[in-house]
C-alpha atoms as a PDB file:
ATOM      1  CA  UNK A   1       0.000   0.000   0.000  1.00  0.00           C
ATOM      2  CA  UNK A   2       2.921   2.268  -0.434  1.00  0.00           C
ATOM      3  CA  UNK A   3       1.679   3.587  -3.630  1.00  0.00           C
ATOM      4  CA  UNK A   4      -1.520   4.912  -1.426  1.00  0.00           C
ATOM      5  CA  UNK A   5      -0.848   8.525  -0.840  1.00  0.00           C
ATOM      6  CA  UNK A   6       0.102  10.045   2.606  1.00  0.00           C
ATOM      7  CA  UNK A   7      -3.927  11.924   2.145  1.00  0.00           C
ATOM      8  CA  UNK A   8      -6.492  10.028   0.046  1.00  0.00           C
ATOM      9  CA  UNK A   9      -7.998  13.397  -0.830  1.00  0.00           C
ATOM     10  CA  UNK A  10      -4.782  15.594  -1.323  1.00  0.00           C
ATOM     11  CA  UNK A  11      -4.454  18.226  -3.437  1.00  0.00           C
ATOM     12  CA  UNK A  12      -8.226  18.519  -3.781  1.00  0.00           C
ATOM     13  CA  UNK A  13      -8.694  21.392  -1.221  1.00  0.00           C
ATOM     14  CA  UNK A  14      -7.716  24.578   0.507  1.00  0.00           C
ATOM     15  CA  UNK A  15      -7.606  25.897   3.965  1.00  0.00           C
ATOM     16  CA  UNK A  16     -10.235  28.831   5.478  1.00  0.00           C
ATOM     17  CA  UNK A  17      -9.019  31.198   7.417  1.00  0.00           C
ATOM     18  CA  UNK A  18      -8.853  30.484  11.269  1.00  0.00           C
ATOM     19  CA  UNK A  19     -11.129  32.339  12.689  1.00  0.00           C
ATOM     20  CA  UNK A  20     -13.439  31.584   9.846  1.00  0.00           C
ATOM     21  CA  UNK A  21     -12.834  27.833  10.117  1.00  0.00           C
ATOM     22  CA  UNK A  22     -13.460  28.125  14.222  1.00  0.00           C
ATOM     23  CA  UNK A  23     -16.588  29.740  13.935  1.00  0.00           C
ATOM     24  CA  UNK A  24     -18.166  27.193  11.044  1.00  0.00           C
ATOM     25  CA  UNK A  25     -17.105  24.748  13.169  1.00  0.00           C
ATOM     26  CA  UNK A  26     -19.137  25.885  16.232  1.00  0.00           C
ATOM     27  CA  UNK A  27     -21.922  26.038  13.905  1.00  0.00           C
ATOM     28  CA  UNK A  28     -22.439  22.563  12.740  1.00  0.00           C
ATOM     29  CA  UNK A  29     -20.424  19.920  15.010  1.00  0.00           C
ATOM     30  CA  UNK A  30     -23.633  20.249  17.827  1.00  0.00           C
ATOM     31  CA  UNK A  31     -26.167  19.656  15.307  1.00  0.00           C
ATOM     32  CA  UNK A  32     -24.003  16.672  13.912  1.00  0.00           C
ATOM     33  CA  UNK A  33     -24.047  15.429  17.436  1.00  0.00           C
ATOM     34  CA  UNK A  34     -27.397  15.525  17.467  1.00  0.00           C
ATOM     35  CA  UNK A  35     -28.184  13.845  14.025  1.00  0.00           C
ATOM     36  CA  UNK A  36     -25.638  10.900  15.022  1.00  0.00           C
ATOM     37  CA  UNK A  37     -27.912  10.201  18.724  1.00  0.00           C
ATOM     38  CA  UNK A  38     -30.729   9.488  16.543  1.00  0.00           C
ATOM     39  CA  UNK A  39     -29.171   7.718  13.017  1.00  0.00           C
ATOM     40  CA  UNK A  40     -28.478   4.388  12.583  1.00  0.00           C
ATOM     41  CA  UNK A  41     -25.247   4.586  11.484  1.00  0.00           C
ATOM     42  CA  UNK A  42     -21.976   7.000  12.225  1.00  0.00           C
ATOM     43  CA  UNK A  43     -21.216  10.248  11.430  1.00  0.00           C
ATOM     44  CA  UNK A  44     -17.621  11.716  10.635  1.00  0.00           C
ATOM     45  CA  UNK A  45     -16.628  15.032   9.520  1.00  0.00           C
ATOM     46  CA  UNK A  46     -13.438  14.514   7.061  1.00  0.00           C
ATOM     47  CA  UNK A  47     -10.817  17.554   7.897  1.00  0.00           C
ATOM     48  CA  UNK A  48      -8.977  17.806   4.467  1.00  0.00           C
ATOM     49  CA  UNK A  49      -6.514  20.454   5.363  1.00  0.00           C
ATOM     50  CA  UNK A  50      -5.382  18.421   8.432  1.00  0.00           C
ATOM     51  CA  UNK A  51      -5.875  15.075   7.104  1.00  0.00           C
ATOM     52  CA  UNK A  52      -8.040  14.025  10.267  1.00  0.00           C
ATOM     53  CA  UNK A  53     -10.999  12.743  11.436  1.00  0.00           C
ATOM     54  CA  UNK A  54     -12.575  15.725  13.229  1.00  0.00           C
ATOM     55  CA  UNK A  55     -15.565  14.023  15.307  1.00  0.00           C
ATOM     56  CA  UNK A  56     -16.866  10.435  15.096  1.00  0.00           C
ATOM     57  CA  UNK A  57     -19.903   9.044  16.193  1.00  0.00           C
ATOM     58  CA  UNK A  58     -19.808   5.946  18.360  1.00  0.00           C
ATOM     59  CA  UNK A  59     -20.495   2.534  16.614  1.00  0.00           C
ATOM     60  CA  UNK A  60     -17.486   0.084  16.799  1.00  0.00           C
ATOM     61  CA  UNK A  61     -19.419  -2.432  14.634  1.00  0.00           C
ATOM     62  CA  UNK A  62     -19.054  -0.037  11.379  1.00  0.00           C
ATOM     63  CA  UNK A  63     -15.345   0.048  11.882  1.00  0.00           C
ATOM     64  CA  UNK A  64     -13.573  -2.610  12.605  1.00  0.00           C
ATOM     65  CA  UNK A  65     -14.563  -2.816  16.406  1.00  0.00           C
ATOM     66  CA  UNK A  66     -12.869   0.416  17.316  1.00  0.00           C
ATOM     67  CA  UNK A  67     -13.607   3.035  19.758  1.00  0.00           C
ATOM     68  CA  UNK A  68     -14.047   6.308  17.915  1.00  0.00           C
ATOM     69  CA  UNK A  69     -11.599   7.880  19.998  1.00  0.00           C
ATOM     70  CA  UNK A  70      -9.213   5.042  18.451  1.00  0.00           C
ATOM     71  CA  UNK A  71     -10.702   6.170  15.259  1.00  0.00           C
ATOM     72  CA  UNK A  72     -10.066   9.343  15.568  1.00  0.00           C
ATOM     73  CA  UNK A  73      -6.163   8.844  16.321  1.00  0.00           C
ATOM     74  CA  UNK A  74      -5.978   6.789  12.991  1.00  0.00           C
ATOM     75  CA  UNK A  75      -7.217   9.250  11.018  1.00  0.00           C
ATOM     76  CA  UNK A  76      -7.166   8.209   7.534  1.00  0.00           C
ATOM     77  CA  UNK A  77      -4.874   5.611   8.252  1.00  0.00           C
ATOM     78  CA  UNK A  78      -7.958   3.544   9.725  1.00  0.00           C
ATOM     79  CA  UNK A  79      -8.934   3.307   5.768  1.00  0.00           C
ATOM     80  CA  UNK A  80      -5.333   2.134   4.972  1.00  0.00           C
ATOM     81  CA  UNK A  81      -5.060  -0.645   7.621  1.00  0.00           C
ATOM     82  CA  UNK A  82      -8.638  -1.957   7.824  1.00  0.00           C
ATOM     83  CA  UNK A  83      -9.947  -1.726   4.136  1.00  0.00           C
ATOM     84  CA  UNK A  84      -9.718  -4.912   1.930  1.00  0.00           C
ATOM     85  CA  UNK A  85      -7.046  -4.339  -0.404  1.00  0.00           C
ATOM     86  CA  UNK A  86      -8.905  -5.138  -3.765  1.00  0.00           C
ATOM     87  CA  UNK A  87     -11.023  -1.916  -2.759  1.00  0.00           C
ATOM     88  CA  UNK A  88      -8.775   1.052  -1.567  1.00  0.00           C
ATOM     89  CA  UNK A  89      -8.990   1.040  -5.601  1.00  0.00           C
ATOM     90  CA  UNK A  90     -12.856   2.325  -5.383  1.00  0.00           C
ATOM     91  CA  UNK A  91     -11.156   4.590  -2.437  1.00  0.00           C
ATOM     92  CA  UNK A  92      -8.894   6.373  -4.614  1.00  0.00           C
ATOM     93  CA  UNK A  93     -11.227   6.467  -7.475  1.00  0.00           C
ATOM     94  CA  UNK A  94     -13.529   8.653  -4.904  1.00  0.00           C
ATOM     95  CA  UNK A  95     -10.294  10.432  -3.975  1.00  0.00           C
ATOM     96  CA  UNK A  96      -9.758  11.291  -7.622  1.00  0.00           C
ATOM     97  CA  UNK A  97     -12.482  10.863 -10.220  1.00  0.00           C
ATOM     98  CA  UNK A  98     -15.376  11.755  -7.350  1.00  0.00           C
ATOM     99  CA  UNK A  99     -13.594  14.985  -6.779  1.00  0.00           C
ATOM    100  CA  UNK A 100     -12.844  16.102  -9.904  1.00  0.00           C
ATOM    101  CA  UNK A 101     -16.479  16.080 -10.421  1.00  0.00           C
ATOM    102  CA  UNK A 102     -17.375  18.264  -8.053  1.00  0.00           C
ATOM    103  CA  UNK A 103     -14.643  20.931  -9.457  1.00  0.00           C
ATOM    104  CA  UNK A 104     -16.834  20.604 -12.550  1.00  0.00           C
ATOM    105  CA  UNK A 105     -19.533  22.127 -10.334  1.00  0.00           C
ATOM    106  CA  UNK A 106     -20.241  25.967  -9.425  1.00  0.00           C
ATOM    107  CA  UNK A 107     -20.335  26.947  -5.774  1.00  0.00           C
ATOM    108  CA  UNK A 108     -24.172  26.461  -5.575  1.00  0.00           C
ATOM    109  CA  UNK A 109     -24.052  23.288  -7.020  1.00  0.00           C
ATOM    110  CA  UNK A 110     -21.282  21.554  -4.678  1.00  0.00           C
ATOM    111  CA  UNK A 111     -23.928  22.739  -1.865  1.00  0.00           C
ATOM    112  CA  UNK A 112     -26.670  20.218  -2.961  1.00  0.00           C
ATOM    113  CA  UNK A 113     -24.579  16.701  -4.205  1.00  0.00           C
ATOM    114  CA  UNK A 114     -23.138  13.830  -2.150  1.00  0.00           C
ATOM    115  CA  UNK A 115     -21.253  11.274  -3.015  1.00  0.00           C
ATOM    116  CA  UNK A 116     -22.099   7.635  -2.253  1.00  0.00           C
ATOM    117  CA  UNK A 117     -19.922   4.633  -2.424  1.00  0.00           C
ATOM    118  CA  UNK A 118     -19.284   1.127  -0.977  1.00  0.00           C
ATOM    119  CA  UNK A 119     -16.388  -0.773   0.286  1.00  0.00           C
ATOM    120  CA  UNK A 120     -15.300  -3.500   2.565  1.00  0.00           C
ATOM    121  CA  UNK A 121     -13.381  -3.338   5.895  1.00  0.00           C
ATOM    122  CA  UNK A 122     -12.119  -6.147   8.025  1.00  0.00           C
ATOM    123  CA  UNK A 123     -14.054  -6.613  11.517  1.00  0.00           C
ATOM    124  CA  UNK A 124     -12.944  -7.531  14.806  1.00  0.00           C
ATOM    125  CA  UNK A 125     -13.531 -11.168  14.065  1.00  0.00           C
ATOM    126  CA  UNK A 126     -11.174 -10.762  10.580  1.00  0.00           C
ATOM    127  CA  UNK A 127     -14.265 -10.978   8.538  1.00  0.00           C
ATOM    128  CA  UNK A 128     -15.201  -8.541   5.592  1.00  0.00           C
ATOM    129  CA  UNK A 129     -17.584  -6.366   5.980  1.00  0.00           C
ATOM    130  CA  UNK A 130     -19.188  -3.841   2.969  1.00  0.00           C
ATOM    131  CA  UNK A 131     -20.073  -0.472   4.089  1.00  0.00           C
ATOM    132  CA  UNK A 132     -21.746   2.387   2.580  1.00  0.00           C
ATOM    133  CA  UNK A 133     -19.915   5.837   2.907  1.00  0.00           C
ATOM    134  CA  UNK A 134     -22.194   9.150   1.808  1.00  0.00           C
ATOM    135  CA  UNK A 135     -20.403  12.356   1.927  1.00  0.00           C
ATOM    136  CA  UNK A 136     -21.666  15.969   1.376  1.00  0.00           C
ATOM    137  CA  UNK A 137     -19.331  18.842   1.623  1.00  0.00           C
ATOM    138  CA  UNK A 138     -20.082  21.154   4.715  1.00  0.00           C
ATOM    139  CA  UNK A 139     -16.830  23.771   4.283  1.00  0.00           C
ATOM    140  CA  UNK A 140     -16.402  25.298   0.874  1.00  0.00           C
ATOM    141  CA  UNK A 141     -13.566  27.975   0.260  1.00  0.00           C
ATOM    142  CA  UNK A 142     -14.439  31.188  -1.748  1.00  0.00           C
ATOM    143  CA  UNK A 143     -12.633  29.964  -4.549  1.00  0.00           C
ATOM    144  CA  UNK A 144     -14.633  26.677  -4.636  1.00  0.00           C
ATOM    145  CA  UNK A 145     -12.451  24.183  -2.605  1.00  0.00           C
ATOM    146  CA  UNK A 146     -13.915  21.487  -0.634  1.00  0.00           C
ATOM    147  CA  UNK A 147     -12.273  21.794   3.187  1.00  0.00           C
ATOM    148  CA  UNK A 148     -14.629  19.513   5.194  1.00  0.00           C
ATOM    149  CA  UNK A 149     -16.982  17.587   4.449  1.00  0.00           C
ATOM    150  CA  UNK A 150     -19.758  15.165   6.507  1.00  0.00           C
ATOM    151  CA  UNK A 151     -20.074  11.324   6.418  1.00  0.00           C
ATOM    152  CA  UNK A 152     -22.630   9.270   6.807  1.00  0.00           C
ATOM    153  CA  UNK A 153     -21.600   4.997   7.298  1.00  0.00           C
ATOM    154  CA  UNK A 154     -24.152   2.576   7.438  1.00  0.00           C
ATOM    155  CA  UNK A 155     -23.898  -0.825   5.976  1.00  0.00           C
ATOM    156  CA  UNK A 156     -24.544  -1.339   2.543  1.00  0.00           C
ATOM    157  CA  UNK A 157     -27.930  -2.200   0.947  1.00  0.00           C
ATOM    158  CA  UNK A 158     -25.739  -2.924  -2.375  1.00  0.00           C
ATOM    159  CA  UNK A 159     -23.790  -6.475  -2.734  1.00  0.00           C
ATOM    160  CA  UNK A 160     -20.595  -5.718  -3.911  1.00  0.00           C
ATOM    161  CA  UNK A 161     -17.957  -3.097  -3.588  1.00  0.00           C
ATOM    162  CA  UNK A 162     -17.796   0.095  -6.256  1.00  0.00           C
ATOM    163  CA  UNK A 163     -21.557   1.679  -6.898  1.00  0.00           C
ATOM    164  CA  UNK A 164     -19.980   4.909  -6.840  1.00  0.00           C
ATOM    165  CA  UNK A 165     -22.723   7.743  -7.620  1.00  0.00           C
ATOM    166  CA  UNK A 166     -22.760  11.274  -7.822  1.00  0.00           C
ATOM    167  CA  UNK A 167     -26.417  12.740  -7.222  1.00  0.00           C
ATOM    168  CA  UNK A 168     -28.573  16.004  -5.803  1.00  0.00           C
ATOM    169  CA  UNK A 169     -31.510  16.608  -4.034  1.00  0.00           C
ATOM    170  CA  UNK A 170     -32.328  19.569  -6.953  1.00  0.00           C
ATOM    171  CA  UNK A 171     -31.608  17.439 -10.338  1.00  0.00           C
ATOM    172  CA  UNK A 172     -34.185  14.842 -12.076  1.00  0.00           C
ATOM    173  CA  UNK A 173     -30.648  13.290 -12.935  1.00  0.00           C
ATOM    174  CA  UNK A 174     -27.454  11.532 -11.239  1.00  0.00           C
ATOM    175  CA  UNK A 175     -24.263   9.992 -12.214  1.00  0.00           C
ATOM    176  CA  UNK A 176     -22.989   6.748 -11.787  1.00  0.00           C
ATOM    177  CA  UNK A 177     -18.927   5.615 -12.221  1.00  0.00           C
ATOM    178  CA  UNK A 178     -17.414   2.591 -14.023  1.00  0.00           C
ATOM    179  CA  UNK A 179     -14.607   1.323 -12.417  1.00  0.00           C
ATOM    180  CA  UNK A 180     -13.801  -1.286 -15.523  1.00  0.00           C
ATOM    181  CA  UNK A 181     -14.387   1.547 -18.302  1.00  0.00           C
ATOM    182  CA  UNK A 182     -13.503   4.828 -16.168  1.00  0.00           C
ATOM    183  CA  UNK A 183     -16.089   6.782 -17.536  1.00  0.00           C
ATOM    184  CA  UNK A 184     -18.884   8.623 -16.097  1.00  0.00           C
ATOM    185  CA  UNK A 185     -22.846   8.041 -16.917  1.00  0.00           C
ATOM    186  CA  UNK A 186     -25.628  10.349 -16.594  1.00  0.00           C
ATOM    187  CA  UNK A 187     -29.070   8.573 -15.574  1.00  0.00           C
ATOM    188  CA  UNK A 188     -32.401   9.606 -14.488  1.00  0.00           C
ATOM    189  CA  UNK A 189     -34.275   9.351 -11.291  1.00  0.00           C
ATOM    190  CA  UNK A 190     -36.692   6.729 -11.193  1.00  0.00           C
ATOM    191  CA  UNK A 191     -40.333   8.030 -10.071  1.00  0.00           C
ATOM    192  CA  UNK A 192     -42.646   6.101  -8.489  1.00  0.00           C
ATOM    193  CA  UNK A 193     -46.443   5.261  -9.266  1.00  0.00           C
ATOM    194  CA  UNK A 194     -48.697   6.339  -6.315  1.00  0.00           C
ATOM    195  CA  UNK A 195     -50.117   2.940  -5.792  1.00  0.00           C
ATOM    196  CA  UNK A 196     -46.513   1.643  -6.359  1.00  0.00           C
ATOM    197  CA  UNK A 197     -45.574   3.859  -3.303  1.00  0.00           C
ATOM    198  CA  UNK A 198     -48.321   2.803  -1.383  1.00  0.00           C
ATOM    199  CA  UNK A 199     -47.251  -0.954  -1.956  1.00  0.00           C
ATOM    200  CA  UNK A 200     -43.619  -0.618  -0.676  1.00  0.00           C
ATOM    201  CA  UNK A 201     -44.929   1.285   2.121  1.00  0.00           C
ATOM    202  CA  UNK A 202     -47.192  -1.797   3.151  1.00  0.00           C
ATOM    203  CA  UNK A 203     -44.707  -3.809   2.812  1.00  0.00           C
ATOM    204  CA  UNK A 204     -42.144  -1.722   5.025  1.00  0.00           C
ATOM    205  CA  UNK A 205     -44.829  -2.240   7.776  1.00  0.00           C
ATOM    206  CA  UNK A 206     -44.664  -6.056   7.470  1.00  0.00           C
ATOM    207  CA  UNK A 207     -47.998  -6.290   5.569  1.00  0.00           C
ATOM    208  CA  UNK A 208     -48.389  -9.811   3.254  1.00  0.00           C
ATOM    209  CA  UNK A 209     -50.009  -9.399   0.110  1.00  0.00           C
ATOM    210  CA  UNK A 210     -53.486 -10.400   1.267  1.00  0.00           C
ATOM    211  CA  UNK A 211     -53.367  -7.591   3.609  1.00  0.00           C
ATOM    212  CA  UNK A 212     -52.275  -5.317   1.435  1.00  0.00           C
ATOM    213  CA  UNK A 213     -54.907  -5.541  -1.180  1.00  0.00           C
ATOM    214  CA  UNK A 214     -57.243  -5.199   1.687  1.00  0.00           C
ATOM    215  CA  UNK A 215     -55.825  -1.928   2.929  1.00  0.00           C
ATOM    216  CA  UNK A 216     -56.175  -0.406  -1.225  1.00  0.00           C
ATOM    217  CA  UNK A 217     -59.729  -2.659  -2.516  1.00  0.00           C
ATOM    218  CA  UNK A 218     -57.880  -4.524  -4.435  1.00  0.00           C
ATOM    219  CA  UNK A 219     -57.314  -8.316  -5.796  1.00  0.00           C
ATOM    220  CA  UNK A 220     -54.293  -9.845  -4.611  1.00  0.00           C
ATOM    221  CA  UNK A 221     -53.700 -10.333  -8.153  1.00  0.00           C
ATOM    222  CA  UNK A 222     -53.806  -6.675  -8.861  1.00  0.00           C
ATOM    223  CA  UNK A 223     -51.307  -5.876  -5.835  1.00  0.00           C
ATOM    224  CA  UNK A 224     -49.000  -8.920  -7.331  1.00  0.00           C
ATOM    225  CA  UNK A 225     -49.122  -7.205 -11.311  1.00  0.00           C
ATOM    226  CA  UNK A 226     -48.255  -3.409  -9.541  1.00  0.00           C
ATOM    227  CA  UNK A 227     -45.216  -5.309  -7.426  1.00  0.00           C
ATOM    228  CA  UNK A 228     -44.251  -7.311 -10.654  1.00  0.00           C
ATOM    229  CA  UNK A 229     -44.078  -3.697 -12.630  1.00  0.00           C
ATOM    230  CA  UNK A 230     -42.009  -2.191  -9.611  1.00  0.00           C
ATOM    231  CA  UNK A 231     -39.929  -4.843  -9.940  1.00  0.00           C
ATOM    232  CA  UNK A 232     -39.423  -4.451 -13.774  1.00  0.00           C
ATOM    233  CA  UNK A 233     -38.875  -0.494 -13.777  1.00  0.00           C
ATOM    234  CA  UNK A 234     -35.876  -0.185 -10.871  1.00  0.00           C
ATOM    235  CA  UNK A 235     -34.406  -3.935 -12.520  1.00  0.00           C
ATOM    236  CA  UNK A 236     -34.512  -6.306  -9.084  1.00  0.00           C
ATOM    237  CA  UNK A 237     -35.679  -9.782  -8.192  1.00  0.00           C
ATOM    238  CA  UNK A 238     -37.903  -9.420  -4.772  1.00  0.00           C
ATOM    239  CA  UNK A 239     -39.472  -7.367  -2.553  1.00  0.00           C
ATOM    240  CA  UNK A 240     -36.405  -7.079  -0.414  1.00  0.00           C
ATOM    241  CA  UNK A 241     -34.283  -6.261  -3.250  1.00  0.00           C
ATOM    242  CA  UNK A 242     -36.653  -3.600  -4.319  1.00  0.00           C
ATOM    243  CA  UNK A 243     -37.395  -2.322  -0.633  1.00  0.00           C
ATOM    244  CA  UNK A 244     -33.230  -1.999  -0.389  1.00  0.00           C
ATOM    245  CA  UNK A 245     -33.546  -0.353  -3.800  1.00  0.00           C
ATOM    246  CA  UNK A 246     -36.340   2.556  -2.937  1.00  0.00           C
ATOM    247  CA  UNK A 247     -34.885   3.477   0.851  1.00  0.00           C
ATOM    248  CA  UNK A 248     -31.414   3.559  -1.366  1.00  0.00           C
ATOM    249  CA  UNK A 249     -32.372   5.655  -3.505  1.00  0.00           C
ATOM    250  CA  UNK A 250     -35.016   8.033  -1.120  1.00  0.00           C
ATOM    251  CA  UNK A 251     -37.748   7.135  -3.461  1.00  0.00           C
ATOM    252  CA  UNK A 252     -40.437   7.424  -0.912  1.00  0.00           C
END
């Protein structure tokens, strides 16, 4: 891992001013405190300029049975040690590709996108373990550099490692990478049918089919052909693929 440079995001970003950078900082870590009492997963704030992990939510189980404190001393250097080696290449594709993106973008654009992406790490018990990494950037320089920038882990809903994907909350489109060709490719967002909607929701509250078509007067034939065309429009298998597929993707 030699040929893994000393910061996984270097060269991407630029420092604010002290005071400037202080007073941000007051602004945001209590509220990030807040959001990580309530989520699921962990939250991290990525310091670019000083190549450290800033503040870490607890939850040893999303990496590698550490304390966050332990974490925190790391730094990026948790990524290095504890990521399986055949992905640190979907690390420094984010590092690279996923950045030079958002240099494509104009100041109010780098406000609204996150990046998403998946990748194992080893566990406590040696085992691999894919996570899902979101990142939006929460510091942004005059000139358009990305200083900091928030994290969201949580395991992943996806099976395999990669799935990088550039998106935002204000575009009918997102982008998605290729790690065998390298390129980029522009899709659109998927929009759900009401009753389609109303289906996955039933099904989130651990309704069966029979109950389901009770709850909308319909046949349980006519609840299986609207699952059947769900199925067909976002490309998975079963209801659990397509459940993992909606929350994934915040159509509902």
């Amino acid at each position: 891992m030699n040929d893994i440079p000393n910061s996984l995001w270097a060269g991407n970003i630029s420092a604010f001013p002290p005071s400037e950078q202080k007073e941000t900082s007051k602004k945001y870590l209590e509220a990030l405190k807040g959001l990580a009492r309530i989520s699921f997963g962990c939250v991290f704030i990525l310091d670019f300029v000083n190549e450290k992990i800033e503040f870490l939510s607890e939850n040893p189980s999303l990496f590698s049975g550490l304390r966050s404190s332990e974490v925190e001393k790391l730094g990026y250097d948790f990524y290095r040690k504890f990521t399986k080696a055949d992905d640190l290449k979907v690390l420094m594709k984010v590092a690279n590709v996923g950045f030079k993106f958002f240099e494509c973008l104009s100041l109010e654009e780098k406000k609204t996108y996150s990046i998403t992406y998946d990748f194992h790490v080893t566990n406590a018990s040696n085992s691999d373990v894919l996570i899902n990494h979101k990142m939006i950037p929460i510091e942004i320089s005059e000139n358009g550099d990305i200083s900091k920038m928030v994290c969201l882990v949580s395991y992943s809903q996806n099976q395999t490692a990669g799935n990088i994907c550039i998106q935002s909350n204000t575009s009918e489109t997102y982008w998605t990478y290729n790690l065998l060709t390298g390129k980029w490719k522009e899709e659109h967002k998927i929009t759900l049918k009401i009753r389609e909607i109303e289906i996955i929701r039933f099904y989130l509250q651990g309704l069966k089919i029979e109950e389901i078509a009770q709850r909308l007067y319909l046949s349980p034939d006519t609840v299986k052909f609207h699952r059947r065309k769900l199925f067909e429009k976002i490309g998975v298998n079963n209801i659990t693929e397509a459940i993992s597929y909606v929350v994934l993707n915040k159509l509902i």
